[in-house]
PDB file of N, CA and C in Angstrom:
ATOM      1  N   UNK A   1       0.846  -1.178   0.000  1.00  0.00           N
ATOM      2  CA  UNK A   1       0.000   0.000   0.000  1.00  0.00           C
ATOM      3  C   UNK A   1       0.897   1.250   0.000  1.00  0.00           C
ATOM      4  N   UNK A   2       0.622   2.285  -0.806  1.00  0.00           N
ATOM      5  CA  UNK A   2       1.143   3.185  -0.798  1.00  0.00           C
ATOM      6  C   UNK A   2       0.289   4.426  -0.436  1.00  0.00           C
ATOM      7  N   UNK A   3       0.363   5.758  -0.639  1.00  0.00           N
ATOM      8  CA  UNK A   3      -0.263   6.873  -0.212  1.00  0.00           C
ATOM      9  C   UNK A   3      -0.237   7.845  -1.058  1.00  0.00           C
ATOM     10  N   UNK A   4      -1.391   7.962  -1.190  1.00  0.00           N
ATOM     11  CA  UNK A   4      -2.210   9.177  -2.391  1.00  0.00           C
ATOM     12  C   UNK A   4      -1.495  10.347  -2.638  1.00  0.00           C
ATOM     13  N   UNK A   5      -0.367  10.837  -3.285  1.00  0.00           N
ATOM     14  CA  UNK A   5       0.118  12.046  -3.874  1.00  0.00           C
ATOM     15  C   UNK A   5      -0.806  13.369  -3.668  1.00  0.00           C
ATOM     16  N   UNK A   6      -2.025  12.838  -3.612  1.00  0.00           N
ATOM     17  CA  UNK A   6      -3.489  14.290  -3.716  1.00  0.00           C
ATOM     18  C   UNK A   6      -3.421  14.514  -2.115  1.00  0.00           C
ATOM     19  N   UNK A   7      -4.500  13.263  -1.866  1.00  0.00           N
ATOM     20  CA  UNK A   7      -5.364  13.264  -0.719  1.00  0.00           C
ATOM     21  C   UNK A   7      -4.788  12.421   0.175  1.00  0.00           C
ATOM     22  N   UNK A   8      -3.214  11.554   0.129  1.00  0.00           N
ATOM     23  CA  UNK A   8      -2.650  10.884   1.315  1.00  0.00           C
ATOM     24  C   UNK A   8      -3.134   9.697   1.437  1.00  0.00           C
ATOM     25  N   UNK A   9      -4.237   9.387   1.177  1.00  0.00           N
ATOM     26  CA  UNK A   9      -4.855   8.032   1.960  1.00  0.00           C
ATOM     27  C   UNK A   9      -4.372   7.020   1.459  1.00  0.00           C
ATOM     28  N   UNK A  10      -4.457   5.819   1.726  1.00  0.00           N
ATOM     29  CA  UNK A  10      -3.692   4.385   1.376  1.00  0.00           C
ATOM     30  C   UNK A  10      -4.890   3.864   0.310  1.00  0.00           C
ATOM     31  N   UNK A  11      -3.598   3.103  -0.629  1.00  0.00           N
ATOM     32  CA  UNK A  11      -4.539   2.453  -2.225  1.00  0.00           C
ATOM     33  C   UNK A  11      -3.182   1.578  -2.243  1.00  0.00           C
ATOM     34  N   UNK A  12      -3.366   0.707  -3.648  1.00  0.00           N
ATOM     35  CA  UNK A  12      -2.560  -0.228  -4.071  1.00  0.00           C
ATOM     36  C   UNK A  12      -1.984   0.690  -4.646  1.00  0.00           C
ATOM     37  N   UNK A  13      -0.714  -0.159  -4.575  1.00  0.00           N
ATOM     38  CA  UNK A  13       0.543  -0.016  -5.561  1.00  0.00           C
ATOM     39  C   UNK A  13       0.543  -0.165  -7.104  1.00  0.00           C
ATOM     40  N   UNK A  14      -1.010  -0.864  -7.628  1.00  0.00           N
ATOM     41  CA  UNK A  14      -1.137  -1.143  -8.688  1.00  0.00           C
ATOM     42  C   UNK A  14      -2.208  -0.337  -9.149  1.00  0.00           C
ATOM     43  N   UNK A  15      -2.739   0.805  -8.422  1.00  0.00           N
ATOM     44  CA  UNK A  15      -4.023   1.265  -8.803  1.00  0.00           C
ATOM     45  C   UNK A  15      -3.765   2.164  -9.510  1.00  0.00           C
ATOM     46  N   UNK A  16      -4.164   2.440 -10.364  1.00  0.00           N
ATOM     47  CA  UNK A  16      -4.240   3.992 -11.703  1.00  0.00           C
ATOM     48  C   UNK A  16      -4.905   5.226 -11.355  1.00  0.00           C
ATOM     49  N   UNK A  17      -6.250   4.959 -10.645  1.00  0.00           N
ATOM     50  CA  UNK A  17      -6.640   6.035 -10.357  1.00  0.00           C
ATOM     51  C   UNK A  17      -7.047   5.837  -8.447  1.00  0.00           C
ATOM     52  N   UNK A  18      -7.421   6.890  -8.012  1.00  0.00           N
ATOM     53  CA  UNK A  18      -6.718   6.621  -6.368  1.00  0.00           C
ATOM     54  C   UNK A  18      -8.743   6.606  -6.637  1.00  0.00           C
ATOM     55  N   UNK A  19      -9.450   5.554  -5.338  1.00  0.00           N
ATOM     56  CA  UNK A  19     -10.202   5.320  -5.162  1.00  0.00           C
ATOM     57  C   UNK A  19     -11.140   6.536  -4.475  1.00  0.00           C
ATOM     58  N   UNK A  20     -10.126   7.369  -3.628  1.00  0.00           N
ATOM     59  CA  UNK A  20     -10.814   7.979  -2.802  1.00  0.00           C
ATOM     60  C   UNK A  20     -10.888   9.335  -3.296  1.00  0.00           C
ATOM     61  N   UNK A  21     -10.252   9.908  -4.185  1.00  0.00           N
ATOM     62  CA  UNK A  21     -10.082  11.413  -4.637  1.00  0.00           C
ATOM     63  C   UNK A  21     -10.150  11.392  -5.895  1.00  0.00           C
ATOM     64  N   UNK A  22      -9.552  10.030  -6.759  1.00  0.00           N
ATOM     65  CA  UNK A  22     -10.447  10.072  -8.401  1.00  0.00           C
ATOM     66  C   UNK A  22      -8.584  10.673  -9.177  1.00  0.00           C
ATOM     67  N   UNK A  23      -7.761  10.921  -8.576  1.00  0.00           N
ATOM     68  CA  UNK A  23      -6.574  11.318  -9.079  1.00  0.00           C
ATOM     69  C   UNK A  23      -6.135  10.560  -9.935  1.00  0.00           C
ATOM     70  N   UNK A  24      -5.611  10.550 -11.014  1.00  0.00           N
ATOM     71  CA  UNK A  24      -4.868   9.657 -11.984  1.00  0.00           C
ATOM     72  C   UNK A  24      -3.224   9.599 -11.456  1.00  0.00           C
ATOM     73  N   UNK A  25      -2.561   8.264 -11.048  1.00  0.00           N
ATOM     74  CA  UNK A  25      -1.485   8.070 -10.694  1.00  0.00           C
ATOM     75  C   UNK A  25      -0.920   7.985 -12.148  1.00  0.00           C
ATOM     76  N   UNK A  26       0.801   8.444 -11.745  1.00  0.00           N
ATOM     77  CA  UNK A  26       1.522   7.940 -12.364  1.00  0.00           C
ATOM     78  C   UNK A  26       1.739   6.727 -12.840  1.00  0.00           C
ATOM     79  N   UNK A  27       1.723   6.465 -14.101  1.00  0.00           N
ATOM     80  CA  UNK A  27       2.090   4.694 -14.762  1.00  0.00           C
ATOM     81  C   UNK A  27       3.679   4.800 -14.678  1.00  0.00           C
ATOM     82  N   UNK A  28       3.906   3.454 -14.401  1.00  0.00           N
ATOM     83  CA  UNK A  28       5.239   2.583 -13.985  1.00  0.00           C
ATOM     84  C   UNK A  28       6.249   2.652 -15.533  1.00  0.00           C
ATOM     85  N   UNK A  29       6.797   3.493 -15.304  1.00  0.00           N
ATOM     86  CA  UNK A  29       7.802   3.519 -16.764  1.00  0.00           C
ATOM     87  C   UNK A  29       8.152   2.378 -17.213  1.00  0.00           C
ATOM     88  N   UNK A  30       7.568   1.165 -16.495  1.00  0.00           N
ATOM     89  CA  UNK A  30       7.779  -0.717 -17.659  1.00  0.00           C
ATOM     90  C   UNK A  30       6.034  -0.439 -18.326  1.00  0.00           C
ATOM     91  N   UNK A  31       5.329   0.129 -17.549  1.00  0.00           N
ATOM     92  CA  UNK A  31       3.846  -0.265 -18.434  1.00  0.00           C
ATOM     93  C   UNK A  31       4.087   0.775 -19.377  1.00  0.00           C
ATOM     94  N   UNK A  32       4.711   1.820 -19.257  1.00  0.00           N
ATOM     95  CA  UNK A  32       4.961   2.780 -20.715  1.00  0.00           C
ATOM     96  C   UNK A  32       5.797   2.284 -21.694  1.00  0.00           C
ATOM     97  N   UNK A  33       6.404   1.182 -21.350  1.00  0.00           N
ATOM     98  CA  UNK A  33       7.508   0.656 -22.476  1.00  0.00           C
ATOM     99  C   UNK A  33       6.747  -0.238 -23.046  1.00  0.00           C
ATOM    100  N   UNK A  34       5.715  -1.113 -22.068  1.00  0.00           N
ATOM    101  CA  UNK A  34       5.003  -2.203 -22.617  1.00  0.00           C
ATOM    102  C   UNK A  34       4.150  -1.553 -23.741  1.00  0.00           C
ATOM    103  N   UNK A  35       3.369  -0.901 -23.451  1.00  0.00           N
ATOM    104  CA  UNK A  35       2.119  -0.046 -24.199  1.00  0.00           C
ATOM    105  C   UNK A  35       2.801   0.710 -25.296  1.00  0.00           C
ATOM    106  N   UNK A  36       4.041   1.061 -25.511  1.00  0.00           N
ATOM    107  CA  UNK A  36       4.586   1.682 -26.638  1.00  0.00           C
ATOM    108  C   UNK A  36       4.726   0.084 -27.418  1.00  0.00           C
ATOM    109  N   UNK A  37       5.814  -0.295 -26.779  1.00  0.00           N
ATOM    110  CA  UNK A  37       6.467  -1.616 -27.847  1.00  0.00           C
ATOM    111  C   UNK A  37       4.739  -2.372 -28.334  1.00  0.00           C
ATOM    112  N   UNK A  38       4.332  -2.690 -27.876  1.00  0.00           N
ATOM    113  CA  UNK A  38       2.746  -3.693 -28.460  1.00  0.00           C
ATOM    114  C   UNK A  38       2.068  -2.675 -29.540  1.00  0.00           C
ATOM    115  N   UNK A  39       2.605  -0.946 -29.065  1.00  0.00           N
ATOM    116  CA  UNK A  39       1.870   0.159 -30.700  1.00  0.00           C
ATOM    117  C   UNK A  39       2.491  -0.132 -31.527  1.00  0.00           C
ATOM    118  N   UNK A  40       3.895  -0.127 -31.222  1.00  0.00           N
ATOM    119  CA  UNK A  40       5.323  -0.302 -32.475  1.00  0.00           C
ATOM    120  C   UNK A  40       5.058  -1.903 -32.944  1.00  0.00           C
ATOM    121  N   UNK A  41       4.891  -2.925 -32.001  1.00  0.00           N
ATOM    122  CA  UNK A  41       4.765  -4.318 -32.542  1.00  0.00           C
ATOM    123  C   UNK A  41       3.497  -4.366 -33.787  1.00  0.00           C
ATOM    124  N   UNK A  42       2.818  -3.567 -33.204  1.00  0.00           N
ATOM    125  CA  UNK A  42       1.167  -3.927 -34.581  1.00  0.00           C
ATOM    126  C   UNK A  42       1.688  -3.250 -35.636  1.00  0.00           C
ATOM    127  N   UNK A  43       1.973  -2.271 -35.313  1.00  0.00           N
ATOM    128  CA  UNK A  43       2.770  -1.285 -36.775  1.00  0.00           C
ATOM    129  C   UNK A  43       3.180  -1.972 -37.434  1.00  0.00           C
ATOM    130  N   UNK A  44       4.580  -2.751 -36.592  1.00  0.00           N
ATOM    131  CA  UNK A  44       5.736  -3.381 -37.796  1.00  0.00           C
ATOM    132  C   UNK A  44       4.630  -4.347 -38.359  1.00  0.00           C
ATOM    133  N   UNK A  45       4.046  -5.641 -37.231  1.00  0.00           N
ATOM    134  CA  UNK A  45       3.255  -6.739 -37.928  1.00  0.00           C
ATOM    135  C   UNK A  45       2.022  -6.239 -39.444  1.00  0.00           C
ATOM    136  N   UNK A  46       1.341  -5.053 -39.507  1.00  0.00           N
ATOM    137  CA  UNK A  46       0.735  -4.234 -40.240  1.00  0.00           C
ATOM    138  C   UNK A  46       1.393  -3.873 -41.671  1.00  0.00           C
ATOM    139  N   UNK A  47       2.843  -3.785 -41.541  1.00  0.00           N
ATOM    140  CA  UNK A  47       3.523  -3.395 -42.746  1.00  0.00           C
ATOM    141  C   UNK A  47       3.767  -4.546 -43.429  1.00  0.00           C
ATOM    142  N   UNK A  48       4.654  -5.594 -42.093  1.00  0.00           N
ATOM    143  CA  UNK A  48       4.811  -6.670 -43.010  1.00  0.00           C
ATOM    144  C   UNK A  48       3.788  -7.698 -43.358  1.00  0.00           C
ATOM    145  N   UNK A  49       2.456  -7.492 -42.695  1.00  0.00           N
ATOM    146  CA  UNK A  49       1.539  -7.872 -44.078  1.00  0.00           C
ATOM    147  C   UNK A  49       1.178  -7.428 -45.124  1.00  0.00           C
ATOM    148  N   UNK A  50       1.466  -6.252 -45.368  1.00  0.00           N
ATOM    149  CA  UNK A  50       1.245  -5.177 -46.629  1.00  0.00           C
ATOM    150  C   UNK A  50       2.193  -6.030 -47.708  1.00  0.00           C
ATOM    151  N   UNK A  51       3.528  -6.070 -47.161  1.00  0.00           N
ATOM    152  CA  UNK A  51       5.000  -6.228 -47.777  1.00  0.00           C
ATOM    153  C   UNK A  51       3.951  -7.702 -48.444  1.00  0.00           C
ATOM    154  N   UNK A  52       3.879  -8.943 -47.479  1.00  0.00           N
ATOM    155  CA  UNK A  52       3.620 -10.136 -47.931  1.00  0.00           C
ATOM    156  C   UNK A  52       2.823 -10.531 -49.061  1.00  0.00           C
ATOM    157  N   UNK A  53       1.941  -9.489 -48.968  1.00  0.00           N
ATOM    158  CA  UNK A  53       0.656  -9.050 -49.489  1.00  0.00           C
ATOM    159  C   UNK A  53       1.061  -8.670 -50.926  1.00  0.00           C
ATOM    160  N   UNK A  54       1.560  -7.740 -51.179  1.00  0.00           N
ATOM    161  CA  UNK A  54       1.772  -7.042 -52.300  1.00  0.00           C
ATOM    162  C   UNK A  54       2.971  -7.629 -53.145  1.00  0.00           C
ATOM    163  N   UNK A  55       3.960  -8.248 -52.683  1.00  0.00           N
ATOM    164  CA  UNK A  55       5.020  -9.011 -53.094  1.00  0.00           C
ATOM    165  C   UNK A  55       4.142  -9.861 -54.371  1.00  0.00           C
ATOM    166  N   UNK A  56       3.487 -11.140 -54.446  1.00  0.00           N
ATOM    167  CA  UNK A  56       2.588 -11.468 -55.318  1.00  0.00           C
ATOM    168  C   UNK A  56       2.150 -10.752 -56.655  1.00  0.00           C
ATOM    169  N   UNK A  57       1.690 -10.023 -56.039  1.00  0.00           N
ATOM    170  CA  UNK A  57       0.923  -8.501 -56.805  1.00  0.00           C
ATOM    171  C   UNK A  57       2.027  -8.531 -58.096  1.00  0.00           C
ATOM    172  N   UNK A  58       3.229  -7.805 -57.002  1.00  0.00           N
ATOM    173  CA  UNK A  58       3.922  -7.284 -58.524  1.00  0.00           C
ATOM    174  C   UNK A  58       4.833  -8.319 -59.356  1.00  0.00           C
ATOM    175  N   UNK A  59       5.042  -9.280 -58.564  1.00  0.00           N
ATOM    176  CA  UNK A  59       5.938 -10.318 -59.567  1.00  0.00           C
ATOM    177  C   UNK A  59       5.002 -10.980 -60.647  1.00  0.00           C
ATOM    178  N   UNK A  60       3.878 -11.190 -60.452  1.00  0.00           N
ATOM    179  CA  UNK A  60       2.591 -11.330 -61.080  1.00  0.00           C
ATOM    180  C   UNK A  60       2.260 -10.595 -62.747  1.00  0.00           C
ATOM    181  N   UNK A  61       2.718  -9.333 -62.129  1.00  0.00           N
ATOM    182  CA  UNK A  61       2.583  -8.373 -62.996  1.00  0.00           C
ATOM    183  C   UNK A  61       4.000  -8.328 -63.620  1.00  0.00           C
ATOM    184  N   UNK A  62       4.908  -8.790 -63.431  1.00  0.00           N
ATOM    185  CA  UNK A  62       5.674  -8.753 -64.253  1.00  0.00           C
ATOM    186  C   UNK A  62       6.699  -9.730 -65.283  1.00  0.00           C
ATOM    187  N   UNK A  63       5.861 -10.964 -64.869  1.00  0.00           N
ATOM    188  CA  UNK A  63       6.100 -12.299 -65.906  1.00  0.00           C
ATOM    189  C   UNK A  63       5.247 -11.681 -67.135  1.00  0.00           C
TER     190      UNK A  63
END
């Protein structure tokens, strides 16, 4: 248990927003790395189905 930055009172260590005052805590600079890398992971996975995708396409078109 830790203590509310706002209003002091005790909440989890894992809570986002404090129960008793509605404050938005700070996120844990690993859940900001997680939540970036899984945006960047769909991106890359997104392109390289484009790539997979379209590869076909043009060799297709050019026999």
């Amino acid at each position: 248990m830790v203590p509310c930055k706002v209003c002091k009172k005790e909440l989890a260590k894992s809570a986002i927003t404090c129960p008793h005052c509605g404050a938005k805590l700070k996120m844990h600079p690993a859940g900001k790395f997680f939540i970036g890398c899984s945006v960047g992971c769909l991106g890359i996975i997104v392109i390289i189905a484009c790539v997979v995708l379209f590869i076909p396409y043009v060799s297709y078109n050019f026999k």
